[in-house]
PDB file of N, CA and C in Angstrom:
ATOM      1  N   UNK A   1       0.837  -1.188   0.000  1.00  0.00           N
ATOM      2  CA  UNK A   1       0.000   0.000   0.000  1.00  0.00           C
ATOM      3  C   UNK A   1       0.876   1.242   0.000  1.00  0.00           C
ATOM      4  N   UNK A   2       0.315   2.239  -0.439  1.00  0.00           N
ATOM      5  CA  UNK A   2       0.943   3.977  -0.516  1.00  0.00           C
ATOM      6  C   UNK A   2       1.778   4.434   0.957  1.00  0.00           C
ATOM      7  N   UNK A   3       1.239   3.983   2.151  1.00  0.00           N
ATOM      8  CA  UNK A   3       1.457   4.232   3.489  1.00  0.00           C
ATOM      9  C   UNK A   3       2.887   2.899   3.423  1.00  0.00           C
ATOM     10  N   UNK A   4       2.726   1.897   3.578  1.00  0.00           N
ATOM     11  CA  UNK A   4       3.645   1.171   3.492  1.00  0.00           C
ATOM     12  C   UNK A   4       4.978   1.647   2.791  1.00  0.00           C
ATOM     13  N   UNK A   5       4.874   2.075   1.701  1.00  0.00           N
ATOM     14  CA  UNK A   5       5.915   2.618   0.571  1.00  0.00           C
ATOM     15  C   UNK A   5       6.616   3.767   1.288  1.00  0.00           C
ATOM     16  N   UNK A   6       5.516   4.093   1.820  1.00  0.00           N
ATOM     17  CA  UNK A   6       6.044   6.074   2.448  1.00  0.00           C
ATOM     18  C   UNK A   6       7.184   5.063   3.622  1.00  0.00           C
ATOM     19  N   UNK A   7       6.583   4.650   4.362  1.00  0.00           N
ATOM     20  CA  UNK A   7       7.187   4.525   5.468  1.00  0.00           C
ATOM     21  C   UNK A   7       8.742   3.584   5.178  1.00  0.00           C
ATOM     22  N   UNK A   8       8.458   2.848   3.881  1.00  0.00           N
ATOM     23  CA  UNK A   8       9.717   1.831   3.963  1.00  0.00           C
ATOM     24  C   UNK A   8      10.833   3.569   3.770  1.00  0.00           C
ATOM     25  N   UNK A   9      10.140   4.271   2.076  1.00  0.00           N
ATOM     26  CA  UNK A   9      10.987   5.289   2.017  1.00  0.00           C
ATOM     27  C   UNK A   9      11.933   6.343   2.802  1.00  0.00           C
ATOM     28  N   UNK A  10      10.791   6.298   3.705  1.00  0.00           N
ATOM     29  CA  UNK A  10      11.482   7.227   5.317  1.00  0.00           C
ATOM     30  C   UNK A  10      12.566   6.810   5.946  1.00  0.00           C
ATOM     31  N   UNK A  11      12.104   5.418   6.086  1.00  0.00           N
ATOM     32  CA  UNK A  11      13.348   4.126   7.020  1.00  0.00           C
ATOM     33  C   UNK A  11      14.354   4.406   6.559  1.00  0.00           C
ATOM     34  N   UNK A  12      14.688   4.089   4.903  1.00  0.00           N
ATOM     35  CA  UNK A  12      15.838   3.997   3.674  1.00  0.00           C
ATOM     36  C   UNK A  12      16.632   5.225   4.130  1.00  0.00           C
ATOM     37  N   UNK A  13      15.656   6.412   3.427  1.00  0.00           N
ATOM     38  CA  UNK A  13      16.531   8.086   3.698  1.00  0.00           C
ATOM     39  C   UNK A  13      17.201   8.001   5.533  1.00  0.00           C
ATOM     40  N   UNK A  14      16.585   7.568   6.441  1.00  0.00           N
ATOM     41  CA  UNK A  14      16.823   8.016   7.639  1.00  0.00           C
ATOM     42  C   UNK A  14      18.207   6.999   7.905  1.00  0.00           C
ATOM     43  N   UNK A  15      18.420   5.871   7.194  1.00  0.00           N
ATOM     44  CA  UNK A  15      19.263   4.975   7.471  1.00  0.00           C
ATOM     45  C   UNK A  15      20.349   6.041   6.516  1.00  0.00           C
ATOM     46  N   UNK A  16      20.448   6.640   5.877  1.00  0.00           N
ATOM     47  CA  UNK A  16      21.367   7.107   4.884  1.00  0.00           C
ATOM     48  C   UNK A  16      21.074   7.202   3.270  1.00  0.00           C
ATOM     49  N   UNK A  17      20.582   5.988   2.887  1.00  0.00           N
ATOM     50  CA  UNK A  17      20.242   5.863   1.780  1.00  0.00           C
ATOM     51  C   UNK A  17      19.614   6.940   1.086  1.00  0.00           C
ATOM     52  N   UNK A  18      20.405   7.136  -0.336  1.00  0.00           N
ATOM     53  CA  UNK A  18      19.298   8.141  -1.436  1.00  0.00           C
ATOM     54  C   UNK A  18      18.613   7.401  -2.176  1.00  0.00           C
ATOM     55  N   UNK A  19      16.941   8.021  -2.139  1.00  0.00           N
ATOM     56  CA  UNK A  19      16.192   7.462  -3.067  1.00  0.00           C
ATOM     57  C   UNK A  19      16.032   8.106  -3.891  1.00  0.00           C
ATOM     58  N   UNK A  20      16.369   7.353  -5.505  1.00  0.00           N
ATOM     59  CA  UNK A  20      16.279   8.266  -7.007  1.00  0.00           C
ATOM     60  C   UNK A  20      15.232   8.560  -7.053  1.00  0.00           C
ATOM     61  N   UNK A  21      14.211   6.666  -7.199  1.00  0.00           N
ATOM     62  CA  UNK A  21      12.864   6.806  -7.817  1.00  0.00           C
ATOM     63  C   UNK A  21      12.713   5.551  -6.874  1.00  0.00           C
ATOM     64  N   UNK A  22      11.270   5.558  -6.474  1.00  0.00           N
ATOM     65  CA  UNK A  22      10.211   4.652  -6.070  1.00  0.00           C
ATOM     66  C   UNK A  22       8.975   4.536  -6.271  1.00  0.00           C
ATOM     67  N   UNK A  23       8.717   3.494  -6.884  1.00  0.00           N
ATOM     68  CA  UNK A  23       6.626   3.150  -7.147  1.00  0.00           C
ATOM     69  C   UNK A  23       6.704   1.871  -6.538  1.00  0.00           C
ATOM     70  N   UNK A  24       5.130   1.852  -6.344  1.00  0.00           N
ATOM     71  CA  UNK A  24       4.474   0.855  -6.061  1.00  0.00           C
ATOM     72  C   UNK A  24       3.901   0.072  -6.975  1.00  0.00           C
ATOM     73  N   UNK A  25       4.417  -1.452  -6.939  1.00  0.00           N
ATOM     74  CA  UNK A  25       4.010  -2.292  -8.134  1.00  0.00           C
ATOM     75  C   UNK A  25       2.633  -3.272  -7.517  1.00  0.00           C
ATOM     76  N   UNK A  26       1.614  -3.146  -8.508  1.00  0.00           N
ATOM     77  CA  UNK A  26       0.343  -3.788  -7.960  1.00  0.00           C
ATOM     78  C   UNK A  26       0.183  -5.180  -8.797  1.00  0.00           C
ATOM     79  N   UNK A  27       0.372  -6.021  -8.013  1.00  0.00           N
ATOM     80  CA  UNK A  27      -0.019  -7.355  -8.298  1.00  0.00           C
ATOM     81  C   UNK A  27      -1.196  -7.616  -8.843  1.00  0.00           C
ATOM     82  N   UNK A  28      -1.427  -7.511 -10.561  1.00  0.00           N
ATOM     83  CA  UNK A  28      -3.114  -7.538 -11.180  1.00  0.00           C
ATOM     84  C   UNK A  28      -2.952  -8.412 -11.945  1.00  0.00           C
ATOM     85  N   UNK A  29      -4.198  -8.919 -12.447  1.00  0.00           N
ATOM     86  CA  UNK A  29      -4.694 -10.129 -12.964  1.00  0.00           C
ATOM     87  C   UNK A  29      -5.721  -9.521 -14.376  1.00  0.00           C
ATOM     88  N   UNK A  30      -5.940 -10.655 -15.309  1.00  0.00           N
ATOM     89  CA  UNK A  30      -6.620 -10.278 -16.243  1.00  0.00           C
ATOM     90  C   UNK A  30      -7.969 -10.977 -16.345  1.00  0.00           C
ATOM     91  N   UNK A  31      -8.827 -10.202 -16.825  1.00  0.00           N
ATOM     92  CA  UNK A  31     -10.313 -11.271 -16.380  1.00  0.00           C
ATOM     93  C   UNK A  31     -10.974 -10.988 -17.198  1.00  0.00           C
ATOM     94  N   UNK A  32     -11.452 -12.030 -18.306  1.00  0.00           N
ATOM     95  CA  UNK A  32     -12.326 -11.633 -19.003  1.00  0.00           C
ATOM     96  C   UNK A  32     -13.973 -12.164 -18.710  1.00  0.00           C
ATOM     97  N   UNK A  33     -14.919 -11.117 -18.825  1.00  0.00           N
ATOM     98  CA  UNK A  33     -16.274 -11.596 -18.586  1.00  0.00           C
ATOM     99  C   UNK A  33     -17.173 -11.341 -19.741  1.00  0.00           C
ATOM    100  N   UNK A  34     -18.168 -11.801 -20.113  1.00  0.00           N
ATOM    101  CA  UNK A  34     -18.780 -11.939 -21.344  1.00  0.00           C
ATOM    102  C   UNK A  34     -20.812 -11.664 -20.623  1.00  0.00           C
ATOM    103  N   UNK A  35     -21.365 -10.879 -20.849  1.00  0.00           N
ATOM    104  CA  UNK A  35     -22.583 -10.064 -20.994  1.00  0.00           C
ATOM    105  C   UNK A  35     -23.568 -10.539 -22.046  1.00  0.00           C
ATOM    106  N   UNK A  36     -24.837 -11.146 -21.652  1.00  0.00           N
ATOM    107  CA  UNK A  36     -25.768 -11.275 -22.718  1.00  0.00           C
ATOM    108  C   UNK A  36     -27.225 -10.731 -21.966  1.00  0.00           C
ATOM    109  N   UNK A  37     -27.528  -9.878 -23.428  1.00  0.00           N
ATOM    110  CA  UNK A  37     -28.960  -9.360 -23.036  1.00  0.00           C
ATOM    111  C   UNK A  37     -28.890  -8.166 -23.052  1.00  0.00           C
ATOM    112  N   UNK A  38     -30.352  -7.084 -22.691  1.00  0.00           N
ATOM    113  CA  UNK A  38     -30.201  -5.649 -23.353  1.00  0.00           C
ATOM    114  C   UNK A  38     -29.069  -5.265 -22.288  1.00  0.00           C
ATOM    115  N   UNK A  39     -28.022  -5.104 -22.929  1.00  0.00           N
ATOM    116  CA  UNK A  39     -26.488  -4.556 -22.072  1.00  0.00           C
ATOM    117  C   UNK A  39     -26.784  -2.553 -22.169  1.00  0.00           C
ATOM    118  N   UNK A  40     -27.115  -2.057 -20.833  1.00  0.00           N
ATOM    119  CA  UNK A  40     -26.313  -0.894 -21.017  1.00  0.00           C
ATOM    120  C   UNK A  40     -25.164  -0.398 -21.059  1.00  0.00           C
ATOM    121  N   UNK A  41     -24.189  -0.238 -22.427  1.00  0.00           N
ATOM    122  CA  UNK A  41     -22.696   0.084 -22.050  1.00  0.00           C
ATOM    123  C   UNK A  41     -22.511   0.597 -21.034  1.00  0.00           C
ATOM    124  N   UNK A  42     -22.947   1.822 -20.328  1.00  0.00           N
ATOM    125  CA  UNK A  42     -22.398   2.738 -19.670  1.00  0.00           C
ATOM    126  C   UNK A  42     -21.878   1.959 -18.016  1.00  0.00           C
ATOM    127  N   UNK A  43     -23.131   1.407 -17.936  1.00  0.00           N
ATOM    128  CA  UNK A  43     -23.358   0.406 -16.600  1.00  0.00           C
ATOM    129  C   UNK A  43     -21.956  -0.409 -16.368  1.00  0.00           C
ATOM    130  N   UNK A  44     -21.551  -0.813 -17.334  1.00  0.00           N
ATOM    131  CA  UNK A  44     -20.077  -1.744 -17.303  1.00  0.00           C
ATOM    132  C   UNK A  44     -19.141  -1.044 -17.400  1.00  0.00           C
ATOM    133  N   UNK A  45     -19.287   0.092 -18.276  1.00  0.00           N
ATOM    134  CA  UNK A  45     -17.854   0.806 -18.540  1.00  0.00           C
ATOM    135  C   UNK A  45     -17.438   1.768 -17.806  1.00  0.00           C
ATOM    136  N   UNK A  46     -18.544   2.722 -16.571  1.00  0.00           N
ATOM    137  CA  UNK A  46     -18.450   3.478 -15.881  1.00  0.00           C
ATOM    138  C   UNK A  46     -17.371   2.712 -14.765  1.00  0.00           C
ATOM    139  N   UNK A  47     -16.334   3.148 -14.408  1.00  0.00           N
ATOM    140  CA  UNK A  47     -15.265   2.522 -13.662  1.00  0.00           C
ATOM    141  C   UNK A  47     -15.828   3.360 -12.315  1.00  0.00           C
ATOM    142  N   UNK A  48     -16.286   2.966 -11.354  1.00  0.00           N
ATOM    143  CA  UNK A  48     -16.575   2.649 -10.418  1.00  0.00           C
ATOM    144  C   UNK A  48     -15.787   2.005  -9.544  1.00  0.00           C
ATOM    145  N   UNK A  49     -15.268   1.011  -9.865  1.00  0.00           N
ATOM    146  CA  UNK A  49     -13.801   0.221  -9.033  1.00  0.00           C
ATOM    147  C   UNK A  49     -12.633   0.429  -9.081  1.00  0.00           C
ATOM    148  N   UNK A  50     -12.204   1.156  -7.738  1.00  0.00           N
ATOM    149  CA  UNK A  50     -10.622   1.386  -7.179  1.00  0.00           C
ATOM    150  C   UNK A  50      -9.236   0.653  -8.056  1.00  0.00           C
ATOM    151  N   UNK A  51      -8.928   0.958  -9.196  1.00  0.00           N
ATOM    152  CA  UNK A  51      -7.745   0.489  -9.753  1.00  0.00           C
ATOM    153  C   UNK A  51      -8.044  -0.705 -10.970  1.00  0.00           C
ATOM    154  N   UNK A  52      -9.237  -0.765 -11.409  1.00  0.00           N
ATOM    155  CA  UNK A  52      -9.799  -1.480 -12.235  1.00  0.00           C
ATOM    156  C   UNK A  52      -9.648  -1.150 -13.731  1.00  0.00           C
ATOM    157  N   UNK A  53      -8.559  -1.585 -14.888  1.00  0.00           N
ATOM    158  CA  UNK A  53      -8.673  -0.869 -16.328  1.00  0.00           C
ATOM    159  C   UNK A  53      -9.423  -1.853 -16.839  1.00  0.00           C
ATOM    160  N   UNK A  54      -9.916  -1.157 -17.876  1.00  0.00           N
ATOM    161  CA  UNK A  54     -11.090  -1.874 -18.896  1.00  0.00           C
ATOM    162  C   UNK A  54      -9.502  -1.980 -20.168  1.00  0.00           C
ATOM    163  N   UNK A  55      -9.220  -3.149 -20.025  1.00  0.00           N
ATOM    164  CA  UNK A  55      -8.575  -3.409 -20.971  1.00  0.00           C
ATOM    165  C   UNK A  55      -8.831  -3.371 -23.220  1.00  0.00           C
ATOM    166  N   UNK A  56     -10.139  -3.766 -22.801  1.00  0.00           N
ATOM    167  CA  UNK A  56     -11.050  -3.714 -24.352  1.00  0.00           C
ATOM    168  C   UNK A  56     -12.017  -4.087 -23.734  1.00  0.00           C
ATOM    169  N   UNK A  57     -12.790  -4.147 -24.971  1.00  0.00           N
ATOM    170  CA  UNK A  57     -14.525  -4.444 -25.170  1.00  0.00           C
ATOM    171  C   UNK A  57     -14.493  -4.375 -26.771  1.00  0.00           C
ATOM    172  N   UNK A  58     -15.475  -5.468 -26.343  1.00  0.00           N
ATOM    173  CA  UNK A  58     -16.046  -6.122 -27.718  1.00  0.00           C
ATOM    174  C   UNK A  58     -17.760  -6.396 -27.674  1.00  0.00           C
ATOM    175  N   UNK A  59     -18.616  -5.565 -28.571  1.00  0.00           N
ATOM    176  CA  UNK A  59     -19.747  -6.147 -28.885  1.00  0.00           C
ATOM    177  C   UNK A  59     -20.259  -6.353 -29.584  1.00  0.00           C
ATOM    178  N   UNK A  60     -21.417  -7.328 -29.661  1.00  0.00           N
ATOM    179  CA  UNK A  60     -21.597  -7.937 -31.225  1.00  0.00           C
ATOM    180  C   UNK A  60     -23.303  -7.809 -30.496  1.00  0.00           C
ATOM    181  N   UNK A  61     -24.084  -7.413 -31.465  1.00  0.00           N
ATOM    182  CA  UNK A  61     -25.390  -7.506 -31.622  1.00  0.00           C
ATOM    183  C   UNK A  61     -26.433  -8.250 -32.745  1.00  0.00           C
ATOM    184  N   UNK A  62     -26.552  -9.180 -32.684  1.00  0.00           N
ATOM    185  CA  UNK A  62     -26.972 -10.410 -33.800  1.00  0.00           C
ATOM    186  C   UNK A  62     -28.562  -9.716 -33.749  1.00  0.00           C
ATOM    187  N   UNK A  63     -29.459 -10.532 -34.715  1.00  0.00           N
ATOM    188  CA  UNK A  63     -30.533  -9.951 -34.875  1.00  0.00           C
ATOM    189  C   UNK A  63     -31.615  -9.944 -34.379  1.00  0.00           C
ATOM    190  N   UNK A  64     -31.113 -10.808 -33.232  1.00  0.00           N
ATOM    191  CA  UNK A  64     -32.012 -10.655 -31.879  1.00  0.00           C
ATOM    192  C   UNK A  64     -31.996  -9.580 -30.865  1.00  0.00           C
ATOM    193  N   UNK A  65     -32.863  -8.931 -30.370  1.00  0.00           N
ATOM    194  CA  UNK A  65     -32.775  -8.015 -29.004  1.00  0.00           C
ATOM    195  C   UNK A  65     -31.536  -7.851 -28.211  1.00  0.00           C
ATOM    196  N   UNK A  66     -31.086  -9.269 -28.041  1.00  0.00           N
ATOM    197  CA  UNK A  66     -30.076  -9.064 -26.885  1.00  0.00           C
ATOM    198  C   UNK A  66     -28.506  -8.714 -27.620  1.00  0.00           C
ATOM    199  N   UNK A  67     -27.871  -7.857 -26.567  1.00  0.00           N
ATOM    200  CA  UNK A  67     -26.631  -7.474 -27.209  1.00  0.00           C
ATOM    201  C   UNK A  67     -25.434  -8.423 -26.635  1.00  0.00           C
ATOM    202  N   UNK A  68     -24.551  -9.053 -27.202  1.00  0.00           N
ATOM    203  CA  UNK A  68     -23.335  -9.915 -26.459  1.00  0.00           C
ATOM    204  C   UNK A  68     -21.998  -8.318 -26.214  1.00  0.00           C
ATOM    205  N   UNK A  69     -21.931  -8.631 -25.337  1.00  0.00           N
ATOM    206  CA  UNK A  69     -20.794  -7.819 -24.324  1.00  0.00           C
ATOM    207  C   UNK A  69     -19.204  -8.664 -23.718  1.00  0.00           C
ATOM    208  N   UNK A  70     -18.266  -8.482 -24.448  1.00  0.00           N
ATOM    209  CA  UNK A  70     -17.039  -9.425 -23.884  1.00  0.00           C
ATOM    210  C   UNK A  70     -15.873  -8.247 -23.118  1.00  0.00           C
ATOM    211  N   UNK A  71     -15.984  -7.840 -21.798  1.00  0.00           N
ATOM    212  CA  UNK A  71     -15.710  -7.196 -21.445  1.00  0.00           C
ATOM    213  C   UNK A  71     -13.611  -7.319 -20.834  1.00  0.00           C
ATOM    214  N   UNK A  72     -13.086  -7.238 -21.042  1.00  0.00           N
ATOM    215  CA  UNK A  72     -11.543  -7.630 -20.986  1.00  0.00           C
ATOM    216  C   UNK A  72     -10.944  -6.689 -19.767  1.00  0.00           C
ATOM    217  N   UNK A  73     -10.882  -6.940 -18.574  1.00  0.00           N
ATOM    218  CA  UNK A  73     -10.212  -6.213 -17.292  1.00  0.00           C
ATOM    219  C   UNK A  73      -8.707  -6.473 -16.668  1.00  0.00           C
ATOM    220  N   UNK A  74      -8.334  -5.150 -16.025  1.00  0.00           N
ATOM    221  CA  UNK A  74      -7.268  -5.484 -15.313  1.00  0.00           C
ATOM    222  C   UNK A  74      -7.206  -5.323 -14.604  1.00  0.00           C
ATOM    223  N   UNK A  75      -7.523  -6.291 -13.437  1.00  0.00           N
ATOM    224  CA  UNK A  75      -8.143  -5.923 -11.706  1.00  0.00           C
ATOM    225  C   UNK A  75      -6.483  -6.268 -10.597  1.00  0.00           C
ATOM    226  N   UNK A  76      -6.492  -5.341  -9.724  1.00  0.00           N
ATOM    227  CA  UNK A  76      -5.544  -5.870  -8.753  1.00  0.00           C
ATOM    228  C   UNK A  76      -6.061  -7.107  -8.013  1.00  0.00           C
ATOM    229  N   UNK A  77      -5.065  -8.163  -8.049  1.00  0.00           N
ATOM    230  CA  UNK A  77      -5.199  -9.673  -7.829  1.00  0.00           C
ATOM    231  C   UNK A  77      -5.528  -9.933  -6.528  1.00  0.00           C
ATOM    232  N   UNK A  78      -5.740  -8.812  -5.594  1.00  0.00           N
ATOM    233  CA  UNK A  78      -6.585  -8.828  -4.037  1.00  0.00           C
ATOM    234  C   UNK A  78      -7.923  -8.471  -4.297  1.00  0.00           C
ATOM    235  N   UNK A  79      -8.531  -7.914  -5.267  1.00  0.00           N
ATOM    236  CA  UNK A  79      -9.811  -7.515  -5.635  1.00  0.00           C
ATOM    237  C   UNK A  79     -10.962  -8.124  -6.294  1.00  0.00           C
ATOM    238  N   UNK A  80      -9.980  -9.210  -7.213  1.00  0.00           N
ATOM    239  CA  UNK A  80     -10.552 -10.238  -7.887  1.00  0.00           C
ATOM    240  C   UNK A  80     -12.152 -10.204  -7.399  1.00  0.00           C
ATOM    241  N   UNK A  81     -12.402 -11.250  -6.104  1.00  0.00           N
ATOM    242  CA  UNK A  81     -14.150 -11.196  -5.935  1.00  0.00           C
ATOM    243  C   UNK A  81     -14.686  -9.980  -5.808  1.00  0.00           C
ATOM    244  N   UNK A  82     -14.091  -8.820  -5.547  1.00  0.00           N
ATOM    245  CA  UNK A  82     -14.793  -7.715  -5.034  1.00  0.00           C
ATOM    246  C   UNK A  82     -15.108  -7.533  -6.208  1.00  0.00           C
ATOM    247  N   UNK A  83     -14.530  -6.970  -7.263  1.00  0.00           N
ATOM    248  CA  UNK A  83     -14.698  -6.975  -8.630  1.00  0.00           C
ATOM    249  C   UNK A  83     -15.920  -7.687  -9.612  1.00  0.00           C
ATOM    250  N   UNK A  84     -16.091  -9.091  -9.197  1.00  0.00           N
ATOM    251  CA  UNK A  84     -16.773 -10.174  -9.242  1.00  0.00           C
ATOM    252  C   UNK A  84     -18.183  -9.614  -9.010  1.00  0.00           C
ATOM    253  N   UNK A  85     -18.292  -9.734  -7.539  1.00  0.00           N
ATOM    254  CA  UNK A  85     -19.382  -9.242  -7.056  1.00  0.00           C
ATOM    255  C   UNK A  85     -19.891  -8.142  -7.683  1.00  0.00           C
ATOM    256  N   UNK A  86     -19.342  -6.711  -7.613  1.00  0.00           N
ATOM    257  CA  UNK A  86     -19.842  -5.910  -8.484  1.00  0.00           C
ATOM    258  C   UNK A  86     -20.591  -5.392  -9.201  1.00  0.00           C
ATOM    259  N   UNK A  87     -20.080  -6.907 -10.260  1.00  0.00           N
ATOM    260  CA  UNK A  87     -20.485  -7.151 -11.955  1.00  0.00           C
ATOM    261  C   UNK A  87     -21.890  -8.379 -11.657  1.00  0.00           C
ATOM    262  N   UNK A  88     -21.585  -8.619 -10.791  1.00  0.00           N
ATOM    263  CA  UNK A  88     -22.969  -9.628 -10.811  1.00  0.00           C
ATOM    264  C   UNK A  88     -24.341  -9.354 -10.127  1.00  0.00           C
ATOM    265  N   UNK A  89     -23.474  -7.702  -8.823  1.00  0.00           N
ATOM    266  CA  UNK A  89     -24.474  -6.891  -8.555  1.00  0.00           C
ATOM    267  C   UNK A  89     -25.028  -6.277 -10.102  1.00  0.00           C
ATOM    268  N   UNK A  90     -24.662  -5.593 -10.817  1.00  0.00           N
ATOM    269  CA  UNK A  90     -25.037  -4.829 -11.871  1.00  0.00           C
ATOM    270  C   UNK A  90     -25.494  -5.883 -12.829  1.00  0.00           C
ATOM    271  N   UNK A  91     -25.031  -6.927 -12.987  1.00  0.00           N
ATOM    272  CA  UNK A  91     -25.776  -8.048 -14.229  1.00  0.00           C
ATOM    273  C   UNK A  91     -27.383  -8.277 -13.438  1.00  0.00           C
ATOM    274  N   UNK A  92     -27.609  -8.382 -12.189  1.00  0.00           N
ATOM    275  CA  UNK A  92     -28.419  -9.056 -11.773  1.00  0.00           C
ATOM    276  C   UNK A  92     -29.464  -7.764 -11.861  1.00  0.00           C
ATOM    277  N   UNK A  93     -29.061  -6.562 -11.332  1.00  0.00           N
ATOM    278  CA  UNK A  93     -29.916  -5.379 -11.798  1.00  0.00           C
ATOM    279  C   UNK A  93     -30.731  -5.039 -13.088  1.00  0.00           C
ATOM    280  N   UNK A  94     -29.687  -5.474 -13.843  1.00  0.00           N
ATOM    281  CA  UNK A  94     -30.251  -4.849 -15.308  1.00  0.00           C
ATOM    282  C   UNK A  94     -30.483  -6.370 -16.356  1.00  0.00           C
ATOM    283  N   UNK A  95     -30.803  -8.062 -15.423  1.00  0.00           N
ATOM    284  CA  UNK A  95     -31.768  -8.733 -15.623  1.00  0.00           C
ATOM    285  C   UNK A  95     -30.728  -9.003 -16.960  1.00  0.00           C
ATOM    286  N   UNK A  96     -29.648  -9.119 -16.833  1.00  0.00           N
ATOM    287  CA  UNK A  96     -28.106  -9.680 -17.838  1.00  0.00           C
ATOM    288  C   UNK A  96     -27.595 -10.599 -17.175  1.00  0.00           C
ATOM    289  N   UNK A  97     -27.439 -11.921 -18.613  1.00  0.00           N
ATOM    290  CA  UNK A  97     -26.733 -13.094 -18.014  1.00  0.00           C
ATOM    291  C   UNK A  97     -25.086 -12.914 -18.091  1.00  0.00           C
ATOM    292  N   UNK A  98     -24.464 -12.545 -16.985  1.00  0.00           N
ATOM    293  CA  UNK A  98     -22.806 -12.711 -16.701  1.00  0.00           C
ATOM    294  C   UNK A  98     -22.261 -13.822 -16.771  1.00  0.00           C
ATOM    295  N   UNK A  99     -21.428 -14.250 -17.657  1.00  0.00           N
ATOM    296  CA  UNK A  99     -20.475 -15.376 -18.020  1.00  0.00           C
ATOM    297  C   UNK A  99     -19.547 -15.105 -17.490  1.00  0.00           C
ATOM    298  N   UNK A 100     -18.665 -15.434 -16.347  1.00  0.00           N
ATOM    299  CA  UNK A 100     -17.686 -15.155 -15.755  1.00  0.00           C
ATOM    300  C   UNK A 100     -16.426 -16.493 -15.616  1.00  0.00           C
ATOM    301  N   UNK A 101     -15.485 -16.101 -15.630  1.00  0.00           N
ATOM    302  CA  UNK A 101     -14.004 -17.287 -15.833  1.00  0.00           C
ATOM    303  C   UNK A 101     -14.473 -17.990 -14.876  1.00  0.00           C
ATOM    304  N   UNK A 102     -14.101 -19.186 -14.783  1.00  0.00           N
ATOM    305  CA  UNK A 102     -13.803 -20.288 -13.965  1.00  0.00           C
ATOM    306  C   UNK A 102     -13.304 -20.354 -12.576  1.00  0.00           C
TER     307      UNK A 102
END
């Protein structure tokens, strides 16, 4: 975390050490989920979740009503279910079947 980083940084300088450059590297994962039925884009694409990129999107609308949605994410790998949940809060709202990985 940001607080963690600060504090290792402080330790380093106070021991002597110069710091050039320091970031924080976030351990993320890739997840793809797939959307069927009247999909509102906005509903999925509005980023709402803390550190979440929408990697792509893909939709295909065949000549039926419902729209297919293949949504491509890059979630930090502690967030995974939170993330999850989310999307299945909002699928279950707007009465969309969520295909989610394994």
């Amino acid at each position: 975390s940001k607080l963690n980083l600060k504090d290792t940084i402080n330790d380093l300088k106070n021991s002597g050490v110069a710091i050039i450059r320091a970031e924080e590297i976030i351990d993320t994962t890739h997840i793809t989920v797939i959307l069927v039925g009247r999909v509102d884009l906005r509903k999925f694409t509005e980023n709402k979740m803390k550190k979440v990129k929408i990697l792509g999107f893909e939709v295909s609308s065949p000549t039926s009503e419902d729209t297919c949605l293949k949504l491509e994410l890059e979630v930090p790998a502690k967030s995974v279910e939170e993330v999850m949940d989310h999307l299945r809060r909002i699928a279950e709202a707007e009465n969309v079947l969520l295909l989610s990985p394994i």
